[in-house]
Protein backbone atom coordinates (compact mmCIF):
# COMPACT_ATOMS: atom_id res chain seq x y z
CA UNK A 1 0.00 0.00 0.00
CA UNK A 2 1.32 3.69 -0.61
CA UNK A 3 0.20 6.76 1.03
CA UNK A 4 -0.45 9.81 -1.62
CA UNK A 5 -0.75 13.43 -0.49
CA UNK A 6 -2.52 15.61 -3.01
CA UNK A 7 -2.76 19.05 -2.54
CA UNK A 8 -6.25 20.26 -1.54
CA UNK A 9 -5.97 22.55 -4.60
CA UNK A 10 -6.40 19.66 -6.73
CA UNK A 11 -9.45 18.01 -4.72
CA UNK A 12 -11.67 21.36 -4.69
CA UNK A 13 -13.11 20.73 -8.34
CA UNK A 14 -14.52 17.57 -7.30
CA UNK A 15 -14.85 17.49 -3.55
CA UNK A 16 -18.77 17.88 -4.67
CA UNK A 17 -18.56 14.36 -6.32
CA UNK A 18 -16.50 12.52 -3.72
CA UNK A 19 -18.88 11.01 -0.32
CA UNK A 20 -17.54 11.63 2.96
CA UNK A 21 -17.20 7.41 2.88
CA UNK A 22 -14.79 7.61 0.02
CA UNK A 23 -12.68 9.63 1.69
CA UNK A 24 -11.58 7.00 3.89
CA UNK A 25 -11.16 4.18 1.35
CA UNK A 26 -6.89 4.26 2.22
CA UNK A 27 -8.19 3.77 5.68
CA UNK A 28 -10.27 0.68 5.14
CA UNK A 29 -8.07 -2.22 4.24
CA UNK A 30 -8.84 -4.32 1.41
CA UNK A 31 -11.54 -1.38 0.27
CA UNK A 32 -9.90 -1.09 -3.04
CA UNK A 33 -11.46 -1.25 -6.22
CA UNK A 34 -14.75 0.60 -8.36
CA UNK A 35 -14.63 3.55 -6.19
CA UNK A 36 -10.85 4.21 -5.86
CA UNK A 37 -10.86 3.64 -9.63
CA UNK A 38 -13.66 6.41 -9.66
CA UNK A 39 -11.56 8.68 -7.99
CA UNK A 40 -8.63 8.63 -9.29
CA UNK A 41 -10.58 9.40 -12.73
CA UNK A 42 -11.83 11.76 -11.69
CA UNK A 43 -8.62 13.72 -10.53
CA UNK A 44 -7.14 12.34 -13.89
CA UNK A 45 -9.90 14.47 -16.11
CA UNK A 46 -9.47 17.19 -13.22
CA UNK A 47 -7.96 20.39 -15.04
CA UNK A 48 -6.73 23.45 -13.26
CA UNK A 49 -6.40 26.94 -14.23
CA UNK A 50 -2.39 27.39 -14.20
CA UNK A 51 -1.23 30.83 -14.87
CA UNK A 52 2.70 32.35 -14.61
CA UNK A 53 3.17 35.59 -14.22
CA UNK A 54 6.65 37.06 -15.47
CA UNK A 55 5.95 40.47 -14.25
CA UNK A 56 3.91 43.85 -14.93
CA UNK A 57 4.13 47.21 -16.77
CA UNK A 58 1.70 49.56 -17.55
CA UNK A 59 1.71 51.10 -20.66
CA UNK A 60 -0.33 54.02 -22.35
CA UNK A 61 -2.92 52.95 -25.23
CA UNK A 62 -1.12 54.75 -27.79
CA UNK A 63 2.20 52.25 -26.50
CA UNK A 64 0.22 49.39 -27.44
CA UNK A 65 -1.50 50.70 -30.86
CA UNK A 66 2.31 50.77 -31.95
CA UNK A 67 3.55 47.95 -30.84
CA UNK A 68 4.54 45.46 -33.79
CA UNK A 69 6.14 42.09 -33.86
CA UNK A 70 9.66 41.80 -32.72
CA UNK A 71 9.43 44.78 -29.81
CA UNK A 72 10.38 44.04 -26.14
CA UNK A 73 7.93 45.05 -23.20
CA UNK A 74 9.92 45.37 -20.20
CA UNK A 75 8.78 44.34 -16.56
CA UNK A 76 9.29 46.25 -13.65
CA UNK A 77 10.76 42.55 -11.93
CA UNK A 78 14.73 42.20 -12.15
CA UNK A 79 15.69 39.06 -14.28
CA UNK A 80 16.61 36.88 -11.38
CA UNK A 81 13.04 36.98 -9.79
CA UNK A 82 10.73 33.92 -9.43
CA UNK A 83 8.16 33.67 -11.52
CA UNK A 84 4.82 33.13 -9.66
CA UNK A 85 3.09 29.84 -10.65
CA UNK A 86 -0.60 30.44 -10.12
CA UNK A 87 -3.39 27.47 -9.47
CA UNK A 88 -6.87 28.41 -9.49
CA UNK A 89 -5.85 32.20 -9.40
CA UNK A 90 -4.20 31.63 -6.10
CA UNK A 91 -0.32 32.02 -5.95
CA UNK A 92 0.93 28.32 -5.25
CA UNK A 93 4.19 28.50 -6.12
CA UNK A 94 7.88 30.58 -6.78
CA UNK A 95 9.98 29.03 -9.86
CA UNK A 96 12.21 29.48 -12.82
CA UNK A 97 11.21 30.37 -16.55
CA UNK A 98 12.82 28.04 -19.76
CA UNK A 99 12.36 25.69 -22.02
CA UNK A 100 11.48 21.90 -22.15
CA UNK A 101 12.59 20.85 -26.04
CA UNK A 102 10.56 23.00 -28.31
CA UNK A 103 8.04 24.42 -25.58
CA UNK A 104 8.01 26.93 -22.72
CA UNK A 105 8.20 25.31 -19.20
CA UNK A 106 8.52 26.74 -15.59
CA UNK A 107 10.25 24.75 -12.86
CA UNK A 108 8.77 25.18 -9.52
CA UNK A 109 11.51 25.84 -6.96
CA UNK A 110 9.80 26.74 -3.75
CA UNK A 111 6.22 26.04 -2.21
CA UNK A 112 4.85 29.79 -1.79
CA UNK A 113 3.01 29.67 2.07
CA UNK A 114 1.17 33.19 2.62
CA UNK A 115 3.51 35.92 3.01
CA UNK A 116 6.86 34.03 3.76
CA UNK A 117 8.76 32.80 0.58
């Protein structure tokens, strides 16, 4: 048997569908089986909103009605900032912008708690 932590973030989308007697199915030896499997569908099809933010800027409406392909927007971050990794609009995580083969990727580095980081 293994013990599997998921992060309540995940569960909130379908705590509606999951009984208070499912929860306890890893409690309940030998419980395995149709409803586990239901579960663990269910967080498989489960999708949450993921959002990185790089930084911010404002910029004036006549800034963006010449903007053309090939022009940098600067941020007001410095370079060697986190980004924030945001689930469900709530700030979840600190990490580190690149690349994973042909695609853009962010590595989480650090578990953001409230105000500490």
């Amino acid at each position: 048997m293994m013990n599997l932590c998921i992060p309540a973030i995940v569960l909130e989308p379908v705590l509606g569908k999951i009984s208070s007697s499912d929860w306890l199915i890893g409690a309940k030896k030998g419980l395995a089986g149709e409803k586990e499997n239901e579960i663990m569908h269910m967080m498989e099809i489960t999708e949450v909103p993921t959002r990185v933010y790089l930084g911010h800027n404002k910029l004036t409406i006549e800034d963006i009605m010449e903007l053309k392909e090939g022009d940098l927007v600067m941020f007001n971050v410095k370079q060697d900032r986190p980004a924030e990794i945001h689930l469900n609009n709530k700030l979840k995580f600190l990490g580190e912008v690149g690349t994973l083969g042909v695609k853009k990727s962010c590595e989480d580095n650090a578990v953001y708690i409230g105000d500490r980081r």
